[in-house]
C-alpha atoms as a PDB file:
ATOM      1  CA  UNK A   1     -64.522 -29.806 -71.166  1.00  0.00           C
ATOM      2  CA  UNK A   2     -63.808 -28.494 -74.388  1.00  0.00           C
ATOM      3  CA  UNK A   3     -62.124 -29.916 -76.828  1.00  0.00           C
ATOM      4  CA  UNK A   4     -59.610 -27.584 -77.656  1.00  0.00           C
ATOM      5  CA  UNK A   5     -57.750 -26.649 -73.917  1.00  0.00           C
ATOM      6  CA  UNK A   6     -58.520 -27.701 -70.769  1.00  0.00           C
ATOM      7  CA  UNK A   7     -59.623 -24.464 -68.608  1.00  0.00           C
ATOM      8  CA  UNK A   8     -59.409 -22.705 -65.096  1.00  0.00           C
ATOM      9  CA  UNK A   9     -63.006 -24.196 -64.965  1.00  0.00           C
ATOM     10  CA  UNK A  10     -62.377 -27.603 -66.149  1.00  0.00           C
ATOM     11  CA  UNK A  11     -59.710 -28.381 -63.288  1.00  0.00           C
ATOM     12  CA  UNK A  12     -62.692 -26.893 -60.786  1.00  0.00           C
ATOM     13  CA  UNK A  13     -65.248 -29.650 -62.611  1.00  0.00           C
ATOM     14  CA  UNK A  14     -62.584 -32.287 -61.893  1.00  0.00           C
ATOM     15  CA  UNK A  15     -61.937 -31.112 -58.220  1.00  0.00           C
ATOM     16  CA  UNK A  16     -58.339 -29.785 -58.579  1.00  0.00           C
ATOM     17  CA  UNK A  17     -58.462 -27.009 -56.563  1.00  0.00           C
ATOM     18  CA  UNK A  18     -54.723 -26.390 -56.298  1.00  0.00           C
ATOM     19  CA  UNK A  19     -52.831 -26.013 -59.523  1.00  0.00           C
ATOM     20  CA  UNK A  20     -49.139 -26.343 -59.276  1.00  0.00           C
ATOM     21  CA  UNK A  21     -47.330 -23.965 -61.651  1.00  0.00           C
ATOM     22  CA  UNK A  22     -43.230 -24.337 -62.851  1.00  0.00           C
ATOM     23  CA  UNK A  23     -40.480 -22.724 -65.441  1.00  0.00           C
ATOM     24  CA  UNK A  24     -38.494 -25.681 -66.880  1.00  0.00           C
ATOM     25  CA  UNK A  25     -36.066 -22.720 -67.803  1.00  0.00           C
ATOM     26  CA  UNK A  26     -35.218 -21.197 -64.088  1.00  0.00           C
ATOM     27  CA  UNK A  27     -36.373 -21.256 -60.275  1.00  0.00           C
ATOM     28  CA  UNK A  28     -39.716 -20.259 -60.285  1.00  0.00           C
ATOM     29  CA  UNK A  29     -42.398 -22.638 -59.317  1.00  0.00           C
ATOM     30  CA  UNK A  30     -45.584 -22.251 -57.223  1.00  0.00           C
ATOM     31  CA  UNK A  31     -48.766 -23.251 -55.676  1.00  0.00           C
ATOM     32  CA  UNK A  32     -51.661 -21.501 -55.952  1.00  0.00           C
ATOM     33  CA  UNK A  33     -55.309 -21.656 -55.759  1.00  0.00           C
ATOM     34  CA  UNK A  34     -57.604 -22.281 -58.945  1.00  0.00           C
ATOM     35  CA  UNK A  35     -60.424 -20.093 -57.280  1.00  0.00           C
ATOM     36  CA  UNK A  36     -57.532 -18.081 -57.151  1.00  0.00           C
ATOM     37  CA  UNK A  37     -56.424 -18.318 -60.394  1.00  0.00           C
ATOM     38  CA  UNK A  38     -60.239 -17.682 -61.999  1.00  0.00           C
ATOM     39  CA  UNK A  39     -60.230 -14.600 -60.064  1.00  0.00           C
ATOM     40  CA  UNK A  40     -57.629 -13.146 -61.610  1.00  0.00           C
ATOM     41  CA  UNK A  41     -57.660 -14.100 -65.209  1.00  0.00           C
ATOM     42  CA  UNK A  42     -61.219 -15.695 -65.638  1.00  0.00           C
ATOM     43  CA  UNK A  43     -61.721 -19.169 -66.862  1.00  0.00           C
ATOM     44  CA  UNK A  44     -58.769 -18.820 -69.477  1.00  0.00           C
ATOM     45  CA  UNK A  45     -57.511 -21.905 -71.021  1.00  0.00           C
ATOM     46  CA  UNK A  46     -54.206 -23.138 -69.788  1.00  0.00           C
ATOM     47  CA  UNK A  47     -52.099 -22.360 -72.535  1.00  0.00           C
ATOM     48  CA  UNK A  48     -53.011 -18.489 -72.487  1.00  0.00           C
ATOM     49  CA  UNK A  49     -52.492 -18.910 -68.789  1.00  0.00           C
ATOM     50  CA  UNK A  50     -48.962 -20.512 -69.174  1.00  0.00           C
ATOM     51  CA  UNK A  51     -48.710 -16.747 -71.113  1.00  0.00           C
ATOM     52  CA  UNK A  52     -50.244 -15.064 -68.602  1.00  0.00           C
ATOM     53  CA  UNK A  53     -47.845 -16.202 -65.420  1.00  0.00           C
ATOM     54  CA  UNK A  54     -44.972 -15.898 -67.334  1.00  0.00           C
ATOM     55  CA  UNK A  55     -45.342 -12.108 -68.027  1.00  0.00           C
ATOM     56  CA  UNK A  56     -43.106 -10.697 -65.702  1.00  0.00           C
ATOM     57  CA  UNK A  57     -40.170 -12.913 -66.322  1.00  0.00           C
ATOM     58  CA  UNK A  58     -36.768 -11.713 -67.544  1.00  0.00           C
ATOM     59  CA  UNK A  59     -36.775 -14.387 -69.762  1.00  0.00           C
ATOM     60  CA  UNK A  60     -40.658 -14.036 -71.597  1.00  0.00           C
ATOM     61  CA  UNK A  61     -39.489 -12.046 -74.339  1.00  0.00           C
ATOM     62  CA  UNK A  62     -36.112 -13.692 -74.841  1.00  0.00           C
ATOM     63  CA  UNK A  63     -34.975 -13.723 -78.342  1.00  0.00           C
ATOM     64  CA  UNK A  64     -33.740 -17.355 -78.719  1.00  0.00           C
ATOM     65  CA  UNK A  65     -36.735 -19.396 -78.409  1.00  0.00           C
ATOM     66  CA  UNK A  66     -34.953 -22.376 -76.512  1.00  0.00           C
ATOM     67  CA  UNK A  67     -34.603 -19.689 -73.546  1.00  0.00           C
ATOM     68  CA  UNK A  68     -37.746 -18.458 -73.194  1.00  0.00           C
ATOM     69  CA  UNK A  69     -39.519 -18.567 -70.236  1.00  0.00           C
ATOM     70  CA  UNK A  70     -41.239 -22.421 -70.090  1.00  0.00           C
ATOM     71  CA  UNK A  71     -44.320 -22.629 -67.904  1.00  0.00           C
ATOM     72  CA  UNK A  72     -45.975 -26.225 -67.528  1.00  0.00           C
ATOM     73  CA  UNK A  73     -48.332 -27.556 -64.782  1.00  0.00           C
ATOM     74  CA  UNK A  74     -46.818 -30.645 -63.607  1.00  0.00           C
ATOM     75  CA  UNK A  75     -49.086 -31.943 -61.560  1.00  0.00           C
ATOM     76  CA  UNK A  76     -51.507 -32.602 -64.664  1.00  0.00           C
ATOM     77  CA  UNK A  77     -48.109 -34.077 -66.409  1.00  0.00           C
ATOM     78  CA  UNK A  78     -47.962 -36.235 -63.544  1.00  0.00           C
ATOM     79  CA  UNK A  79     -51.751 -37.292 -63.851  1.00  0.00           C
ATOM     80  CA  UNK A  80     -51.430 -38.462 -67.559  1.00  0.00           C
ATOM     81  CA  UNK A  81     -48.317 -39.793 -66.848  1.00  0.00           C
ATOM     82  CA  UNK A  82     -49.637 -42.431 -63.966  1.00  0.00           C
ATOM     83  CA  UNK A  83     -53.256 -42.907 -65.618  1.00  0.00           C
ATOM     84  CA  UNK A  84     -52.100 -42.434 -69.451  1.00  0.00           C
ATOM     85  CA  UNK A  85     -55.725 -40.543 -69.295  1.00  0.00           C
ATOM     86  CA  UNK A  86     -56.309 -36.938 -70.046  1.00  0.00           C
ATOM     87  CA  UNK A  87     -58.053 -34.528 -67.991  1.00  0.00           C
ATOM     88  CA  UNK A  88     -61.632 -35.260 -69.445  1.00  0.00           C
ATOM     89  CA  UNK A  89     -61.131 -38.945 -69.437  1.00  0.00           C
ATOM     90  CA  UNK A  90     -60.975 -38.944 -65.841  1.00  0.00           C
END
């Protein structure tokens, strides 16, 4: 794992082969696969991935910065949030 974002390829090392994907700023949420995922956009790092999904959103290129769109994975929130570990800890 690197040290400076966890990666598509990471979450494969660690067995996660469903990523679960939300907008803390509207409705959308999802599901999908990391093989998935790596086939589309490679083994990108989460954060440019967060980017990434939220491209076609209304709200992506929202002026006011407290309503842009707000991807986070919360099943890794979760994860750190019952083991206090992050992802290369486990």
């Amino acid at each position: 794992m690197r040290c400076d974002a966890v990666t598509l390829g990471d979450l494969v090392d660690k067995q996660i082969t469903i990523l679960e994907i939300a907008c803390s700023r509207c409705e959308r949420h999802g599901r999908p696969s990391v093989a998935r995922l790596i086939e589309r956009h490679g083994d990108m790092r989460l954060p440019e991935l967060c980017d990434a999904l939220a491209g076609d959103c209304p709200k992506a290129e929202s002026v006011a910065v407290g309503e842009r769109c707000s991807v986070f994975f919360p099943q890794l929130l979760r994860l750190w949030e019952r083991t206090g570990k992050s992802l290369d800890e486990l």
